[in-house]
PDB file of N, CA and C in Angstrom:
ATOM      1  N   UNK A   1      11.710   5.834   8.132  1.00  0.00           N
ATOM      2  CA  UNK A   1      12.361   6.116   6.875  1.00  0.00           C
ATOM      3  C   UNK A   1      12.971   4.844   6.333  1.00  0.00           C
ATOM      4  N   UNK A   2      12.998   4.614   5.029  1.00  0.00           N
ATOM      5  CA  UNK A   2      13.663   3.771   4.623  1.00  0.00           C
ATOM      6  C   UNK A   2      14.269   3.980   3.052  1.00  0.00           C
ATOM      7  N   UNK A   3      15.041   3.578   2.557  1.00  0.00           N
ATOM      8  CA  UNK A   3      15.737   3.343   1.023  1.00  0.00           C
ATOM      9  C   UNK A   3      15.447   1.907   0.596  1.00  0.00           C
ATOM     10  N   UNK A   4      14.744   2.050  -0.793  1.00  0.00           N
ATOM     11  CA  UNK A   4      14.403   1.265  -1.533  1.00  0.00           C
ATOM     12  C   UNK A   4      15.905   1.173  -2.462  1.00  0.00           C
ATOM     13  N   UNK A   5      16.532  -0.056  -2.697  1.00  0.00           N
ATOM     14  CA  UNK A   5      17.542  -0.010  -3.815  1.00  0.00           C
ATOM     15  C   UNK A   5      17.225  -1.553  -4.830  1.00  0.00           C
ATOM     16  N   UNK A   6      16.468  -1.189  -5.958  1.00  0.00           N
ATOM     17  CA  UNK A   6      15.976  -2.266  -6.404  1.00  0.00           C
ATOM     18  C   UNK A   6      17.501  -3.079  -7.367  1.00  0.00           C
ATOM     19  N   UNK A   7      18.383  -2.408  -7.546  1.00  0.00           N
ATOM     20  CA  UNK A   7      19.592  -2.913  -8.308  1.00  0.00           C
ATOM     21  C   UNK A   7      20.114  -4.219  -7.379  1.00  0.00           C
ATOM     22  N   UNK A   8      20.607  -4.001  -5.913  1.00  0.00           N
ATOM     23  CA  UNK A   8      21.276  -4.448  -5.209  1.00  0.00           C
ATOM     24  C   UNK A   8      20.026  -5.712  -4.278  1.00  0.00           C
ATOM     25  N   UNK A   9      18.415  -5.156  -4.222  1.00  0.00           N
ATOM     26  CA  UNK A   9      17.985  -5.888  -3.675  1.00  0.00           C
ATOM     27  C   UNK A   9      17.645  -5.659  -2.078  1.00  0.00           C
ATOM     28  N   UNK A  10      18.377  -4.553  -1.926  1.00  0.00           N
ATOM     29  CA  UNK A  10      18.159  -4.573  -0.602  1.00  0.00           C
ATOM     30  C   UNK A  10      16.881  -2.800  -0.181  1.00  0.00           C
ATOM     31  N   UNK A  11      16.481  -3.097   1.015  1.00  0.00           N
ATOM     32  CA  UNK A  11      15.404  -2.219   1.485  1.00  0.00           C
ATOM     33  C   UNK A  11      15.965  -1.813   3.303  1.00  0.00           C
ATOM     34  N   UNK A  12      16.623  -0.983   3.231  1.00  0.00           N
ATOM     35  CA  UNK A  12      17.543  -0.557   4.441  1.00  0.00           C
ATOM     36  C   UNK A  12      16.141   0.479   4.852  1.00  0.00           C
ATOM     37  N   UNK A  13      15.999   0.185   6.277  1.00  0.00           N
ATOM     38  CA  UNK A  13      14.946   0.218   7.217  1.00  0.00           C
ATOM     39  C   UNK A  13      15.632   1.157   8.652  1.00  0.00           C
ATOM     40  N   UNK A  14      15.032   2.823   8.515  1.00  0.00           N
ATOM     41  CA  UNK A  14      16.652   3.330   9.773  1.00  0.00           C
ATOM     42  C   UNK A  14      15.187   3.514  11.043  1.00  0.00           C
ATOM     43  N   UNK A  15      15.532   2.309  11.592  1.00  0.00           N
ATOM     44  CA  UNK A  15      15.093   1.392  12.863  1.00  0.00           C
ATOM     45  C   UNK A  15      15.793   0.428  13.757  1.00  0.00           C
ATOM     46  N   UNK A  16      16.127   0.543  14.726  1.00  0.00           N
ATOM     47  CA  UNK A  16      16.693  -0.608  15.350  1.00  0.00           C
ATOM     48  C   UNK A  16      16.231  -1.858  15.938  1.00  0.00           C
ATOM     49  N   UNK A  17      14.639  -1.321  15.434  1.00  0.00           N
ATOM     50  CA  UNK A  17      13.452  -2.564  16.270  1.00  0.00           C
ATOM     51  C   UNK A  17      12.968  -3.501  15.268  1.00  0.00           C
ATOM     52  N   UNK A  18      13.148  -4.679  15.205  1.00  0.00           N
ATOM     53  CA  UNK A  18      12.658  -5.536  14.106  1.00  0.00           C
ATOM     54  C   UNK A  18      11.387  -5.529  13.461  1.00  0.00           C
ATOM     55  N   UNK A  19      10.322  -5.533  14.715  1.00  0.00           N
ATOM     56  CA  UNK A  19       9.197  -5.180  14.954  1.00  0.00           C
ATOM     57  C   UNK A  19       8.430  -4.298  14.166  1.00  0.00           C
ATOM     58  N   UNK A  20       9.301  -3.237  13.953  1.00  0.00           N
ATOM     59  CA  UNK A  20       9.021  -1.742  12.943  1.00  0.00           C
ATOM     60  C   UNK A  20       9.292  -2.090  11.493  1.00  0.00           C
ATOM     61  N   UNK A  21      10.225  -2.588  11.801  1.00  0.00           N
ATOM     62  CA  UNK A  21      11.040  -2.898  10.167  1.00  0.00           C
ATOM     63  C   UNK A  21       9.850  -3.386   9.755  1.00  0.00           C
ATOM     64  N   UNK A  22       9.652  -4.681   9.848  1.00  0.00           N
ATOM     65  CA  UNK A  22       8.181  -5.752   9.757  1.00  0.00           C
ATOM     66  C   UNK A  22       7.481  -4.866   9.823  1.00  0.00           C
ATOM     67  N   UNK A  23       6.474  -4.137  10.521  1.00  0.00           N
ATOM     68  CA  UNK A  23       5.662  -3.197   9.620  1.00  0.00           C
ATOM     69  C   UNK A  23       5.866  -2.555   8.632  1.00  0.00           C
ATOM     70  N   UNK A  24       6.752  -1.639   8.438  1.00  0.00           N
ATOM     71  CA  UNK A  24       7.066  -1.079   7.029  1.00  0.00           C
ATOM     72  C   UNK A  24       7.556  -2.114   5.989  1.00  0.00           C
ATOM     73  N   UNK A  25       8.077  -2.910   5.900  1.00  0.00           N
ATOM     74  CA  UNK A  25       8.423  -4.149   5.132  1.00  0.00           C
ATOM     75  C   UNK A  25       6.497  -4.561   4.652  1.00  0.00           C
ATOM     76  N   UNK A  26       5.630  -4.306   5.507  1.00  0.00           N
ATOM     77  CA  UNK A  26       4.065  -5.414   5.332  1.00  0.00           C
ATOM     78  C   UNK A  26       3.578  -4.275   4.425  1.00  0.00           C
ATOM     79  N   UNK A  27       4.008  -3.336   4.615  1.00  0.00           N
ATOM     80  CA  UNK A  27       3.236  -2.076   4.213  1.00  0.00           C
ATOM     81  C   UNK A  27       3.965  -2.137   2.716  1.00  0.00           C
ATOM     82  N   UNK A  28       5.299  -1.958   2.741  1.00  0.00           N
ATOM     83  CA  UNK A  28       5.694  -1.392   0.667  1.00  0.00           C
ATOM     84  C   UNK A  28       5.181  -3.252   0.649  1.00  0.00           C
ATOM     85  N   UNK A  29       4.654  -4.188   0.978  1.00  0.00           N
ATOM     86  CA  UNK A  29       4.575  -5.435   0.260  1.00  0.00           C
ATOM     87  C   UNK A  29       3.260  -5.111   0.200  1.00  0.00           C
ATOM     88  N   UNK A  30       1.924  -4.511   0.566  1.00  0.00           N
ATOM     89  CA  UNK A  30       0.420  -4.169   0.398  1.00  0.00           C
ATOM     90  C   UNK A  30       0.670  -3.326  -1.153  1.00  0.00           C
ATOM     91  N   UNK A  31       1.454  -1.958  -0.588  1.00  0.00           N
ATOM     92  CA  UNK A  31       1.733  -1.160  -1.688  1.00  0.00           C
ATOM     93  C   UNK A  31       1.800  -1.617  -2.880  1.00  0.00           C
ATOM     94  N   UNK A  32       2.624  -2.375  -2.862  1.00  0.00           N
ATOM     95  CA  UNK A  32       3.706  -3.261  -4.881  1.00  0.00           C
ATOM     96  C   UNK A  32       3.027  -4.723  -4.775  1.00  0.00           C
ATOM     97  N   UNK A  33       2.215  -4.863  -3.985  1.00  0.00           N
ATOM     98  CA  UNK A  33       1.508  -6.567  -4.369  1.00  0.00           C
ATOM     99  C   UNK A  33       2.919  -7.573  -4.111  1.00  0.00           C
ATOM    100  N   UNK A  34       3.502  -7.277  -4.531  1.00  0.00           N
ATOM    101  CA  UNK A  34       5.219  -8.649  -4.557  1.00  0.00           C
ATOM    102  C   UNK A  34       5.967  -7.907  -4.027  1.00  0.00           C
ATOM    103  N   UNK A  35       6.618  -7.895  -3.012  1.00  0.00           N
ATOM    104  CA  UNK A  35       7.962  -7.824  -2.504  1.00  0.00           C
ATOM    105  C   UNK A  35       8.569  -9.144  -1.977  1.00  0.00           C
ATOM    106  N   UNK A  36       9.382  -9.404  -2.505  1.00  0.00           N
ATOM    107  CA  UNK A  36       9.587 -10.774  -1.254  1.00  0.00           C
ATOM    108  C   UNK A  36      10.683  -9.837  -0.705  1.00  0.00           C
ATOM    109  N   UNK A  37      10.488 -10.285   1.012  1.00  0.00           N
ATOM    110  CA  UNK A  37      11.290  -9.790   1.960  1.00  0.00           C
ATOM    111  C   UNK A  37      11.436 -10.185   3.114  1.00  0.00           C
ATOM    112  N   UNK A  38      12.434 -10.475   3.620  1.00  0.00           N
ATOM    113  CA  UNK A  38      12.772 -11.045   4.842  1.00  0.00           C
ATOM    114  C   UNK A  38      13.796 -10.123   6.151  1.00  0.00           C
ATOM    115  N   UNK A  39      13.691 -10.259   6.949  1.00  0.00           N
ATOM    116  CA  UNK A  39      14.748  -9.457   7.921  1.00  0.00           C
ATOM    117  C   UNK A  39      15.976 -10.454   7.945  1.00  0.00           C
ATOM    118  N   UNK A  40      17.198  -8.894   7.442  1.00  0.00           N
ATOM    119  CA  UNK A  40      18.794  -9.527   7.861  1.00  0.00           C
ATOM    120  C   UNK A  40      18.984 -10.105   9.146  1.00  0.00           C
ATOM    121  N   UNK A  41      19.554 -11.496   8.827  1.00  0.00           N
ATOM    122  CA  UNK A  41      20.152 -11.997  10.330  1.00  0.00           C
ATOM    123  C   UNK A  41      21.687 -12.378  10.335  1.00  0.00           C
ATOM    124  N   UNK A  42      22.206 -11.998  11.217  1.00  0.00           N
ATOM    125  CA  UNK A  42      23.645 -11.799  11.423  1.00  0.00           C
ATOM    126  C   UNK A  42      24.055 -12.669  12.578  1.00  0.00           C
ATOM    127  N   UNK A  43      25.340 -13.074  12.332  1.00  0.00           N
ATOM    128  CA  UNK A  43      26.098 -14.174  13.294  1.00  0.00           C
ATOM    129  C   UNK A  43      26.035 -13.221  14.548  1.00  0.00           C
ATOM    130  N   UNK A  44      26.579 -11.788  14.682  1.00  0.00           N
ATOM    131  CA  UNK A  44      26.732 -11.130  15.822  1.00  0.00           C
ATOM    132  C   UNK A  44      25.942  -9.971  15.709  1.00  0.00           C
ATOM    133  N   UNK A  45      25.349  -9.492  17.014  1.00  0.00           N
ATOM    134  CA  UNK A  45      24.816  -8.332  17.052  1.00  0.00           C
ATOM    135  C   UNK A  45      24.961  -7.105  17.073  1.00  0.00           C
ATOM    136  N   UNK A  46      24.616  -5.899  16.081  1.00  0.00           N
ATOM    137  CA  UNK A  46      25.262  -5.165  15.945  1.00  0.00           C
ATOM    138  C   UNK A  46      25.705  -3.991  17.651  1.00  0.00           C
ATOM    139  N   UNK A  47      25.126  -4.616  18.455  1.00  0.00           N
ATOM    140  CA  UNK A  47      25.787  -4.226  19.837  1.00  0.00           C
ATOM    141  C   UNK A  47      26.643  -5.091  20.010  1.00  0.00           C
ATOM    142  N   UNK A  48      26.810  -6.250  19.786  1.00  0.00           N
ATOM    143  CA  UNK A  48      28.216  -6.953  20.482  1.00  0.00           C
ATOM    144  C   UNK A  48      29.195  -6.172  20.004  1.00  0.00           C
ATOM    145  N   UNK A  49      28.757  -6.579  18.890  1.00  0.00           N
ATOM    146  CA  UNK A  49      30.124  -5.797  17.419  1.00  0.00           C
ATOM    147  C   UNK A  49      30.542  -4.750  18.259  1.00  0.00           C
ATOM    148  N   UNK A  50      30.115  -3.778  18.431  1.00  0.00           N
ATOM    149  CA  UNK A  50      30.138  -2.467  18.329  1.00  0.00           C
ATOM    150  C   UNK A  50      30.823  -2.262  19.892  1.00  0.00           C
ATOM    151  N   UNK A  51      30.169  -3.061  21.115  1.00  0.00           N
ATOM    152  CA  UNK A  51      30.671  -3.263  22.118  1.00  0.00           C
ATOM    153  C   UNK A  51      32.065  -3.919  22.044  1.00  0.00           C
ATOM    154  N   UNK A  52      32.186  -4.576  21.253  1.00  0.00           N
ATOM    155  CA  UNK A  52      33.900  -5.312  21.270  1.00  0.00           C
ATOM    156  C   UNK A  52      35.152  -4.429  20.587  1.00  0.00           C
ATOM    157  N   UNK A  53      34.444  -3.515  19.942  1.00  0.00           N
ATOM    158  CA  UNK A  53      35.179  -2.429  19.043  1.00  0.00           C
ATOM    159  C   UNK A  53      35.352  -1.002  20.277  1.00  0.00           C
ATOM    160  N   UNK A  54      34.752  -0.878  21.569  1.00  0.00           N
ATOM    161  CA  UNK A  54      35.065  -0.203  22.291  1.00  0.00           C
ATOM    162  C   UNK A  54      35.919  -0.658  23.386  1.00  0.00           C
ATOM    163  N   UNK A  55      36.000  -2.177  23.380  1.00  0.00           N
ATOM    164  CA  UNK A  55      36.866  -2.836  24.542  1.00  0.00           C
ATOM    165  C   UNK A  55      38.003  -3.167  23.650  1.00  0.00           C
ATOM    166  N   UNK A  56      38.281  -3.538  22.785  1.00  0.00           N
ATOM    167  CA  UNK A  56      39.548  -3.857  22.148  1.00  0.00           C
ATOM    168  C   UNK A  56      39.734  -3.114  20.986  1.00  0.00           C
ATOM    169  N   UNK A  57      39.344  -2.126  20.598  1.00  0.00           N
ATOM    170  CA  UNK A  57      40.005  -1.382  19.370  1.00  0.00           C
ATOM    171  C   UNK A  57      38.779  -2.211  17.838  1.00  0.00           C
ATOM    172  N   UNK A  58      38.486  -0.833  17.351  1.00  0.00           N
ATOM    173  CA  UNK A  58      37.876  -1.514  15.708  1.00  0.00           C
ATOM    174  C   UNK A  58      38.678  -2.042  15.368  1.00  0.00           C
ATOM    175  N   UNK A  59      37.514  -2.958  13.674  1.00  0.00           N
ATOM    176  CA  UNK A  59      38.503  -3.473  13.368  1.00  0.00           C
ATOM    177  C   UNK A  59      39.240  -2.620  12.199  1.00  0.00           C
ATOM    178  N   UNK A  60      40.013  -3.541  11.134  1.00  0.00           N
ATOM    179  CA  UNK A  60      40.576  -2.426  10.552  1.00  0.00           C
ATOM    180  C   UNK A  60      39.790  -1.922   9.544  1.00  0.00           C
ATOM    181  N   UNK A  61      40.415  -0.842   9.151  1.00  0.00           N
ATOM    182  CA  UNK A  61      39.482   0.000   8.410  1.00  0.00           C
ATOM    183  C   UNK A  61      38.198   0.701   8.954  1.00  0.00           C
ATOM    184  N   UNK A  62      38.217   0.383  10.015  1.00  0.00           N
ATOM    185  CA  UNK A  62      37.434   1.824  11.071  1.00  0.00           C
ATOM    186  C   UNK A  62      38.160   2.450  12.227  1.00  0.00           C
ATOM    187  N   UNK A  63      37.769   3.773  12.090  1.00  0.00           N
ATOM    188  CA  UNK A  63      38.541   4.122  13.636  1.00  0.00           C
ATOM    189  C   UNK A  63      37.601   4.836  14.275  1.00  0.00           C
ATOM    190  N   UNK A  64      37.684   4.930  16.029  1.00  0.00           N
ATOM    191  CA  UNK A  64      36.635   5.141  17.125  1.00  0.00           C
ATOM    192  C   UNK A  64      37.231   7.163  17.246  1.00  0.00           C
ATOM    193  N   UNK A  65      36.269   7.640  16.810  1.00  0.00           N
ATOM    194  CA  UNK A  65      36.829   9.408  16.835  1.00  0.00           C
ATOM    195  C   UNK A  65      36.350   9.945  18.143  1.00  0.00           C
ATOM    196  N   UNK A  66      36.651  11.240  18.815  1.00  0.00           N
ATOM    197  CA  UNK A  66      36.605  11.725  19.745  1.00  0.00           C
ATOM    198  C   UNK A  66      35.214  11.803  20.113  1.00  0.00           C
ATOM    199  N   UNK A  67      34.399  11.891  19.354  1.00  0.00           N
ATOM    200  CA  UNK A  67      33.079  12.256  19.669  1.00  0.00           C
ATOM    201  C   UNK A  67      31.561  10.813  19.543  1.00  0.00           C
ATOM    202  N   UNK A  68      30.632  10.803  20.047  1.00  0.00           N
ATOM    203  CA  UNK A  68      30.107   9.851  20.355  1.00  0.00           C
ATOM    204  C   UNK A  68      28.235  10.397  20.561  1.00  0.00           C
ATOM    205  N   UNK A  69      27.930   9.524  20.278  1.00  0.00           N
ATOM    206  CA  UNK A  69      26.018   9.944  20.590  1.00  0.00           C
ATOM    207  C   UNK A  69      25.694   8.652  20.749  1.00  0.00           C
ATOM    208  N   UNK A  70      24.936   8.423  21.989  1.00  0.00           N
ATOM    209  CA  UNK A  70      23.978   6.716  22.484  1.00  0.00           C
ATOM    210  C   UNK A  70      22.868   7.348  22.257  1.00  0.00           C
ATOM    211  N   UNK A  71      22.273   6.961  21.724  1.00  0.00           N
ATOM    212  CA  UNK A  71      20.476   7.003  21.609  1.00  0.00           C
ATOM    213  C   UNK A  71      19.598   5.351  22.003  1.00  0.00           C
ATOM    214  N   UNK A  72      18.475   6.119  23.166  1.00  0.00           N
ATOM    215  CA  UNK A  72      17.932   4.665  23.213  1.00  0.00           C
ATOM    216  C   UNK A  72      16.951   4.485  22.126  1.00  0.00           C
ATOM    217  N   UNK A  73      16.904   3.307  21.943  1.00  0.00           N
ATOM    218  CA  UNK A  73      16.119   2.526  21.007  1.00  0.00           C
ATOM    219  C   UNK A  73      14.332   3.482  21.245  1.00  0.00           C
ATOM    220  N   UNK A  74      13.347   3.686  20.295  1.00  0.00           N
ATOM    221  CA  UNK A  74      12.777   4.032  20.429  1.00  0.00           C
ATOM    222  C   UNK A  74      12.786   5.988  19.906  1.00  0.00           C
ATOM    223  N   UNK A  75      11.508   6.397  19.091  1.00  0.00           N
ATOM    224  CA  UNK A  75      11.561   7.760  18.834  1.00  0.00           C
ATOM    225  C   UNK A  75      11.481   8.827  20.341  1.00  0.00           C
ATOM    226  N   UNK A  76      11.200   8.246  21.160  1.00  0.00           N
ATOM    227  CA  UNK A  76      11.314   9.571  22.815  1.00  0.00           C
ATOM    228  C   UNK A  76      11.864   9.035  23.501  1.00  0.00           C
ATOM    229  N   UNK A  77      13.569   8.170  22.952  1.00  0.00           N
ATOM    230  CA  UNK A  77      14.405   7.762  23.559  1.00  0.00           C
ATOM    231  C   UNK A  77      15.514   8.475  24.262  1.00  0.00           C
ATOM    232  N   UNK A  78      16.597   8.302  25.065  1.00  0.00           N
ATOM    233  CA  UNK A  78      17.307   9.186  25.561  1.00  0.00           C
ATOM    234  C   UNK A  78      18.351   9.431  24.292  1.00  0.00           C
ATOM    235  N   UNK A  79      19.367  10.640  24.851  1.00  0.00           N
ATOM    236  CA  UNK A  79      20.525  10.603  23.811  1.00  0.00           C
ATOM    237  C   UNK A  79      21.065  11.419  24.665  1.00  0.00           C
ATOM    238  N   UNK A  80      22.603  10.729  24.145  1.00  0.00           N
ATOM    239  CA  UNK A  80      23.857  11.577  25.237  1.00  0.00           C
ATOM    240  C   UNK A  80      24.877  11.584  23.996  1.00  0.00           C
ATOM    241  N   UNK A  81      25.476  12.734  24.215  1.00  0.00           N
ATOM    242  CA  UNK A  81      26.360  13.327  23.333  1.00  0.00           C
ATOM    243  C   UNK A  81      27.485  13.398  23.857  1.00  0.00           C
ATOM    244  N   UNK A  82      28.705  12.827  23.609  1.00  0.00           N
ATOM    245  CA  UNK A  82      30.115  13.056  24.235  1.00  0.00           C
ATOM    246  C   UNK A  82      30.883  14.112  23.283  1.00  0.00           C
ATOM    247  N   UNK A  83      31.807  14.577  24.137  1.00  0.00           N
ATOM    248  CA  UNK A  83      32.720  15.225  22.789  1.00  0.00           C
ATOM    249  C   UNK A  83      34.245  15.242  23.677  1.00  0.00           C
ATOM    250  N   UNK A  84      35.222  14.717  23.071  1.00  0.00           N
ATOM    251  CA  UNK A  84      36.588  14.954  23.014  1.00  0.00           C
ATOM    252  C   UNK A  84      36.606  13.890  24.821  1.00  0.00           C
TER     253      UNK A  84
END
């Protein structure tokens, strides 16, 4: 799945594998002849991030709620559901 937002420029890709993205990214660029597009790269990974926000508290303007889901990477990945 993905969202096309031609205002803002961006093409949000709900994948965690780069790999995938890049295919669907090759594919709407076959589709529309022109896309220019590149994959977001970030100073930190959105697991560090996310790992440092469970060892020391988010930052502000987010908060960590009672409930929780890990999914592994991949569509016949695991998933664990916490609650409270």
């Amino acid at each position: 799945r993905a969202l096309v937002e031609p205002q803002t420029g961006w093409v949000w890709v709900d994948t965690s594998s780069a790999s995938r993205a890049e295919t669907l990214l090759s594919l709407l660029r076959e589709a529309l002849e022109h896309l220019p597009s590149r994959l977001l790269h970030t100073q930190q990974s959105p697991v560090t991030v996310m790992t440092n926000w469970l060892e020391n508290g988010a930052d502000e303007g987010f908060t960590l709620d009672a409930d929780c889901e890990l999914k592994a990477p991949g569509d016949e990945g695991a998933v664990i559901r916490c609650r409270r």
